[in-house]
N, C-alpha and C. Protein backbone atom coordinates (compact mmCIF):
# COMPACT_ATOMS: atom_id res chain seq x y z
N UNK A 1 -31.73 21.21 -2.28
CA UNK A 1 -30.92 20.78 -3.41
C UNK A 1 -29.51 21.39 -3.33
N UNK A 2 -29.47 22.93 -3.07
CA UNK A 2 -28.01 23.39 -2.56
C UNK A 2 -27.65 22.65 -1.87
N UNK A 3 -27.82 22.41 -0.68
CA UNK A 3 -27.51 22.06 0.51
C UNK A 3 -26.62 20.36 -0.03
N UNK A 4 -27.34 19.79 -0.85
CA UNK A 4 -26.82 18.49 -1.35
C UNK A 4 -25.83 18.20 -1.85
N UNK A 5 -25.55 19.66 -2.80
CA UNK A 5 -24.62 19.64 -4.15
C UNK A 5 -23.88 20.29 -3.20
N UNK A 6 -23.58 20.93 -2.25
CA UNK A 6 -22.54 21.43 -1.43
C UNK A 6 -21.67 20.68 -0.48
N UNK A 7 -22.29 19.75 -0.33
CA UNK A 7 -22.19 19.12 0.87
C UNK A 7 -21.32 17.74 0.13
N UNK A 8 -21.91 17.25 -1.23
CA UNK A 8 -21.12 16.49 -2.36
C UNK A 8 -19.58 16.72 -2.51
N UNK A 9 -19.33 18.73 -2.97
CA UNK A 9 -18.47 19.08 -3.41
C UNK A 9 -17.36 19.08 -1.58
N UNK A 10 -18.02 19.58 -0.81
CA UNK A 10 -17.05 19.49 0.32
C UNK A 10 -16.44 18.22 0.63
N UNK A 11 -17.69 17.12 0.57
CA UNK A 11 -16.80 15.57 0.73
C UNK A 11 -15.81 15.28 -0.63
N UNK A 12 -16.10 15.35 -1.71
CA UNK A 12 -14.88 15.40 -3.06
C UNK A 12 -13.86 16.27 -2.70
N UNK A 13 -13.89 17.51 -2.56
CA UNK A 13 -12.57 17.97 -2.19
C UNK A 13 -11.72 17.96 -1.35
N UNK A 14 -12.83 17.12 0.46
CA UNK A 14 -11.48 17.03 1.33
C UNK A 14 -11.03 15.75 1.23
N UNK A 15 -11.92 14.47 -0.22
CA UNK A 15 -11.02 13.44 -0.18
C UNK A 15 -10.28 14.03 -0.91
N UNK A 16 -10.01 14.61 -2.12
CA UNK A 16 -8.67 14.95 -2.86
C UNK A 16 -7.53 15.44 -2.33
N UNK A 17 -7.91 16.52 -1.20
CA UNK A 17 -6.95 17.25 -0.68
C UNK A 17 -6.36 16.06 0.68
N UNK A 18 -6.97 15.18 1.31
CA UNK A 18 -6.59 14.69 2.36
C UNK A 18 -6.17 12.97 1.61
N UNK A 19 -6.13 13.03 0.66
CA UNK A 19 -5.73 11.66 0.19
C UNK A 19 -4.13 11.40 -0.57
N UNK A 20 -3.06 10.46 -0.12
CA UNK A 20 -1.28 10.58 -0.32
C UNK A 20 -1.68 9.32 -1.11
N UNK A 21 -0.32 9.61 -1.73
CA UNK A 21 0.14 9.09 -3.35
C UNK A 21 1.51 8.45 -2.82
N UNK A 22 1.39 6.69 -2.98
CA UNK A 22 2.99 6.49 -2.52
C UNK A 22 3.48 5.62 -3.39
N UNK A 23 4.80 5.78 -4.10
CA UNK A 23 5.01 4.94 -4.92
C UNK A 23 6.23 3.83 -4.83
N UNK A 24 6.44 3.74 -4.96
CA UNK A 24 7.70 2.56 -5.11
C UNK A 24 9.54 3.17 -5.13
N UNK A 25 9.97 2.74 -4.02
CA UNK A 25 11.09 3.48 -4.09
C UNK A 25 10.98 4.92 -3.36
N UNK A 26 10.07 5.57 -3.19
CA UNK A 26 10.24 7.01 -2.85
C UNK A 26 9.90 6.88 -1.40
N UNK A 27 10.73 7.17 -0.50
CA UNK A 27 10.39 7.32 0.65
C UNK A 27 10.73 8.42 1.44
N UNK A 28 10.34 8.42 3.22
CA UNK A 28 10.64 10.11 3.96
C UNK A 28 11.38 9.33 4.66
N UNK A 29 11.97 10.43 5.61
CA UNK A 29 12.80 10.36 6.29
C UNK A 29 12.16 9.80 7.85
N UNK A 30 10.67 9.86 7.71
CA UNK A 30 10.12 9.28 9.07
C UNK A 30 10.33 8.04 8.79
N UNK A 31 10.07 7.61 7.85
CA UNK A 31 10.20 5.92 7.09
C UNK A 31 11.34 5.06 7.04
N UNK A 32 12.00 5.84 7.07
CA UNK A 32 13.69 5.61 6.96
C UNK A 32 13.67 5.30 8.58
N UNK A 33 13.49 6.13 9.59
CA UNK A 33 14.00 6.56 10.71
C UNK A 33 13.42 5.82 11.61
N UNK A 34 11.99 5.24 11.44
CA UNK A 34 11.28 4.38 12.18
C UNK A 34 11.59 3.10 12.46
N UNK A 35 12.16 2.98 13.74
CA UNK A 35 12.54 1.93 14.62
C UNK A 35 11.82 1.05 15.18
N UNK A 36 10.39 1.60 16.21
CA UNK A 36 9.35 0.46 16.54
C UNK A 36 8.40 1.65 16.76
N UNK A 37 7.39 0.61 16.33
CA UNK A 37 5.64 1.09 17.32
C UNK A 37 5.59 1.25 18.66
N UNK A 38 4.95 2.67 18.70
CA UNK A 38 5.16 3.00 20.06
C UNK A 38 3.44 2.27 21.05
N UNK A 39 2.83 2.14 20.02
CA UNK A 39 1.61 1.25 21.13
C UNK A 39 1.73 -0.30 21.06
N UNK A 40 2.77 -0.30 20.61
CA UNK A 40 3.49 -2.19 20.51
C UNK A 40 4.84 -2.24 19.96
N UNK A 41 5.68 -1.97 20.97
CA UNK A 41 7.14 -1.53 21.04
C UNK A 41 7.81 -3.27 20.52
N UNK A 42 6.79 -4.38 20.58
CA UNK A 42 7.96 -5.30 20.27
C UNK A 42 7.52 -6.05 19.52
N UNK A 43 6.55 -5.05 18.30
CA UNK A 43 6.31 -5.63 17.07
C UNK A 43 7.13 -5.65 15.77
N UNK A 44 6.94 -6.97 15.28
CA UNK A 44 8.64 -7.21 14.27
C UNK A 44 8.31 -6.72 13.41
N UNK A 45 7.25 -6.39 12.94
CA UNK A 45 6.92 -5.56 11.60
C UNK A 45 5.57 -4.64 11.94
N UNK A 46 5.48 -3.62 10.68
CA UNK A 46 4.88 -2.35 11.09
C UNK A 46 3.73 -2.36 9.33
N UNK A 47 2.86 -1.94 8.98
CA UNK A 47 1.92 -1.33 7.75
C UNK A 47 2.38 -0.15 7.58
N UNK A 48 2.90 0.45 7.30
CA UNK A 48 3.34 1.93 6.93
C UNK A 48 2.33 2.42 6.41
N UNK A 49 1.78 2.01 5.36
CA UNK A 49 0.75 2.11 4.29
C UNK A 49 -0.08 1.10 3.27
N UNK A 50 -0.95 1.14 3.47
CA UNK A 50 -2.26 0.38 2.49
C UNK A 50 -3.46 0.72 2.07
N UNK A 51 -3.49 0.75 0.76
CA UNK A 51 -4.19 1.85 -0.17
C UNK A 51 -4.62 0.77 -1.48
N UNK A 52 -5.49 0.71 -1.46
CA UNK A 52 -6.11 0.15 -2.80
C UNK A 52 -7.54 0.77 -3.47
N UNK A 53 -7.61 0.27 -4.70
CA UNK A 53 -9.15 0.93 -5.58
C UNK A 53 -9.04 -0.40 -6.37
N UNK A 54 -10.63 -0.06 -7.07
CA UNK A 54 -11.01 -0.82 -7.72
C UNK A 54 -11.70 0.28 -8.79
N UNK A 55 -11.74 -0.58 -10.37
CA UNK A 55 -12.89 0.41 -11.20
C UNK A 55 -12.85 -0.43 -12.10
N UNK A 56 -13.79 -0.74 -12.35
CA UNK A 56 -14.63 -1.16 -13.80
C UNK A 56 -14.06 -0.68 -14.97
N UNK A 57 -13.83 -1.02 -15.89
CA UNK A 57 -12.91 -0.57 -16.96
C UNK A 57 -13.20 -1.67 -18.19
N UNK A 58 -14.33 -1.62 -19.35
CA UNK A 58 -14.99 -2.18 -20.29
C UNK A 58 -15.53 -3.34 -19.85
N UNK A 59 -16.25 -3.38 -19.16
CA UNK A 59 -16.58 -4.66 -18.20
C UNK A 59 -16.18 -5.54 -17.55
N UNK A 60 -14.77 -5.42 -17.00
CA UNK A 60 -14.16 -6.09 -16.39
C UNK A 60 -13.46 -4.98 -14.97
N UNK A 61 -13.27 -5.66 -13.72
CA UNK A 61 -13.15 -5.35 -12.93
C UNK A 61 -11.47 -5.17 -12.60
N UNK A 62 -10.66 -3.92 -12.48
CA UNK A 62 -9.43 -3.79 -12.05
C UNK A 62 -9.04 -2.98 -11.03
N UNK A 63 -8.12 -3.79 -9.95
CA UNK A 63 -7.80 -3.73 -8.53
C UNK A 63 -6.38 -3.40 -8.78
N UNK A 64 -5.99 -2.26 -8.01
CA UNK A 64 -4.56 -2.33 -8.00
C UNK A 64 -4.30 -2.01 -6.22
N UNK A 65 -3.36 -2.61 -5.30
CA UNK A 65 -3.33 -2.45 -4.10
C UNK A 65 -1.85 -2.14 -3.99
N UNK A 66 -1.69 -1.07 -2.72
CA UNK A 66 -0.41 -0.66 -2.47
C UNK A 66 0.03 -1.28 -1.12
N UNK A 67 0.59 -1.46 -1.10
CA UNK A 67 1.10 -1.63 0.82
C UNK A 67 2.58 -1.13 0.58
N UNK A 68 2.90 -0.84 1.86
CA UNK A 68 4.42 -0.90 2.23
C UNK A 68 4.42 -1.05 3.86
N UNK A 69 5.68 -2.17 4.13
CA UNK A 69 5.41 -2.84 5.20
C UNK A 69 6.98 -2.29 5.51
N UNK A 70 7.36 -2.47 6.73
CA UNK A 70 8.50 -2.03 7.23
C UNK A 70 8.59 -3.24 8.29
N UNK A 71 9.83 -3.75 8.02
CA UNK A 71 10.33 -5.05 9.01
C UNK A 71 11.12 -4.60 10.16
N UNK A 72 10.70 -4.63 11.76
CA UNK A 72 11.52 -4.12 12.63
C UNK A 72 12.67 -5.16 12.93
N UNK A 73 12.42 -6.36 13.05
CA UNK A 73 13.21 -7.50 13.49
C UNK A 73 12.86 -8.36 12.37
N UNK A 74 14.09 -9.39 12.91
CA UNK A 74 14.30 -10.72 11.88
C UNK A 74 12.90 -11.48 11.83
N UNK A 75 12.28 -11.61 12.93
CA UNK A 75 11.62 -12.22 13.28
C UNK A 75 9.91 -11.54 12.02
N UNK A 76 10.09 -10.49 11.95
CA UNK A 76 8.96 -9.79 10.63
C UNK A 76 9.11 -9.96 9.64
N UNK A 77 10.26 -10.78 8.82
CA UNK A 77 10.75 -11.01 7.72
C UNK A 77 9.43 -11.67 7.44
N UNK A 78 8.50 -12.51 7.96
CA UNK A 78 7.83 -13.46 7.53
C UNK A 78 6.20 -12.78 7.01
N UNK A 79 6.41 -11.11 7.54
CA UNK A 79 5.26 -11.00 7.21
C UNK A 79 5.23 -9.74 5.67
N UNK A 80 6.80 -9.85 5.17
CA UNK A 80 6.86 -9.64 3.95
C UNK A 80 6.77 -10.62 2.67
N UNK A 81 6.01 -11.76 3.20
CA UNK A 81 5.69 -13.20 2.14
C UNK A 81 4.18 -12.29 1.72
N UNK A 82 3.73 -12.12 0.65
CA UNK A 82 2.68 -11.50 0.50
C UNK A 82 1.70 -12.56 -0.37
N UNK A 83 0.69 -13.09 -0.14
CA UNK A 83 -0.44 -13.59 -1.06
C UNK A 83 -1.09 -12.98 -2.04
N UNK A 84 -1.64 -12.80 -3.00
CA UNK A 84 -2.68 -11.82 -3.82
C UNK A 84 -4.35 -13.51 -3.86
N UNK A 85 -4.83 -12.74 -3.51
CA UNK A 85 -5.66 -13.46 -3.28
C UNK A 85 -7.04 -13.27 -4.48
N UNK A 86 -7.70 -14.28 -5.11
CA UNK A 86 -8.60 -13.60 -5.90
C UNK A 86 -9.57 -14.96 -6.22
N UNK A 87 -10.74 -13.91 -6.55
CA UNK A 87 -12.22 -15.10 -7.24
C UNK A 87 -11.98 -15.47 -8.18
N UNK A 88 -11.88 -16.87 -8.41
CA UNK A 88 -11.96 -16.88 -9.91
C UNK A 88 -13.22 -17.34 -10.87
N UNK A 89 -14.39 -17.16 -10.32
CA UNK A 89 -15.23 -16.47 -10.19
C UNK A 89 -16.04 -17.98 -11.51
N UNK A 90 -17.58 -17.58 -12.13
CA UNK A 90 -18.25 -19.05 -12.14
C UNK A 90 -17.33 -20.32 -13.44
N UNK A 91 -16.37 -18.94 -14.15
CA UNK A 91 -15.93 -19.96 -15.43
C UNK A 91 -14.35 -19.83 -15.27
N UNK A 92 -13.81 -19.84 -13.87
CA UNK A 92 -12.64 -20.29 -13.56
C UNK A 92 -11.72 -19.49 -14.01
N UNK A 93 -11.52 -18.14 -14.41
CA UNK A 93 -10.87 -17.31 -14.89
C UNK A 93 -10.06 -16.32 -13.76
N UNK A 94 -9.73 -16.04 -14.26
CA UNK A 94 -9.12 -14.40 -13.27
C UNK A 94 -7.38 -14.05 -13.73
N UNK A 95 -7.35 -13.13 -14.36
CA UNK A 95 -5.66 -12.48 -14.72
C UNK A 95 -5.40 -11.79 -13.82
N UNK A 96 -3.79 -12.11 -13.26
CA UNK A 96 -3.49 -10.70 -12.50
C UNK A 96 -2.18 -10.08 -13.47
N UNK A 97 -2.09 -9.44 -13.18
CA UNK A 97 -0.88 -8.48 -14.61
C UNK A 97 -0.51 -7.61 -13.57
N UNK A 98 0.70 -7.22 -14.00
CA UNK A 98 1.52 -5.67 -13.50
C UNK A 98 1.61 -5.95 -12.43
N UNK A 99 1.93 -7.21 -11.88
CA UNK A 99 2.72 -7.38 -9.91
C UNK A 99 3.89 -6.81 -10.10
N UNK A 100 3.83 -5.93 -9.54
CA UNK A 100 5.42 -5.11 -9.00
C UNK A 100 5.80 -5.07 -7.59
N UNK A 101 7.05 -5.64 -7.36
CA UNK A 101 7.48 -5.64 -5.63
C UNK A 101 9.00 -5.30 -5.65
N UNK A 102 9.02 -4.31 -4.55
CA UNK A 102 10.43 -4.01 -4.14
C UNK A 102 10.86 -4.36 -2.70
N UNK A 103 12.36 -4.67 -2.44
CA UNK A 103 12.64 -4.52 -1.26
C UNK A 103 14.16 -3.72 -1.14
N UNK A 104 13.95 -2.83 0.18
CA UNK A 104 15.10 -1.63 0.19
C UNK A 104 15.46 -1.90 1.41
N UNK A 105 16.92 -1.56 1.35
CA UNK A 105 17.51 -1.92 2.73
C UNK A 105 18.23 -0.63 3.19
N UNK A 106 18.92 -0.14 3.99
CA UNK A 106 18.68 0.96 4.42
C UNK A 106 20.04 0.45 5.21
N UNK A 107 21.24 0.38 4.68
CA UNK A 107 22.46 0.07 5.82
C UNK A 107 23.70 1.09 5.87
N UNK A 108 23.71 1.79 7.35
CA UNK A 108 24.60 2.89 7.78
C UNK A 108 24.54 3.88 6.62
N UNK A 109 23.10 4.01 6.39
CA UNK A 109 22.57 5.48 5.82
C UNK A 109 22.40 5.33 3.92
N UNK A 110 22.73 3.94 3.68
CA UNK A 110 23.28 3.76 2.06
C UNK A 110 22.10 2.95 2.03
N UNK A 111 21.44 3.41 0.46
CA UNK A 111 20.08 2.30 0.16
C UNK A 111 20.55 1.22 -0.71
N UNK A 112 19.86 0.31 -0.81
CA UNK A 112 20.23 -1.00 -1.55
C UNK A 112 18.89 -1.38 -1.73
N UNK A 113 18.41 -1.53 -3.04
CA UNK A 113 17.32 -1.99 -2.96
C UNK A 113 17.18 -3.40 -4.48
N UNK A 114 16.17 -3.80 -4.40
CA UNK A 114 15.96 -5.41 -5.89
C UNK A 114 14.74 -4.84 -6.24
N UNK A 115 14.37 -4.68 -7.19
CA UNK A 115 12.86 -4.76 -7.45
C UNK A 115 13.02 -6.08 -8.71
N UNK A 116 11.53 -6.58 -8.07
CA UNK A 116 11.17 -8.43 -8.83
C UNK A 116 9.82 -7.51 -9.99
């Protein structure tokens, strides 16, 4: 029974401690600085990050998903068109609320960014 409840608390704490928080607008300087993939040097766009949950919340089911995509070339522009995709499940329903999207541009060191 130790052995269980220990072994619980070690997996909970190294997800807390090994799990990043990214929000909108805030970025590093690797992010900024990143030019191409080095195991596919002549890919037009890159996943930086993608992170989503789900939780039940008074009987209804809520998803919130993060990505941030980084466009190397013109040619990746196309894979910042994003879908949200969803069930709408046996009585044709489904809300999505709170879509938030930004795009930041990053020219001779000055940010410019729109958020929709």
């Amino acid at each position: 029974m130790i052995k269980s409840l220990l072994t619980f608390i070690f997996l909970l704490l190294s997800t807390l401690t090994f799990s990043q928080t990214y929000k909108l607008g805030e970025f590093d300087e690797n992010e900024i600085s990143f030019t191409e993939v080095s195991y596919e040097p002549d890919a037009p766009a890159v996943i930086l990050a993608s992170q989503g949950n789900s939780r039940f919340l008074s009987g209804m089911l809520e998803t919130s998903h993060f990505v941030r995509l980084k466009v190397l070339a013109e040619a990746g522009k196309e894979y910042a068109d994003i879908r949200i995709r969803y069930y709408a499940g046996d009585q044709n329903m489904e809300d999505i609320h709170a879509v938030k999207a930004q795009t930041t541009n990053f020219v001779n060191g000055k940010r410019s960014f729109e958020t929709f």
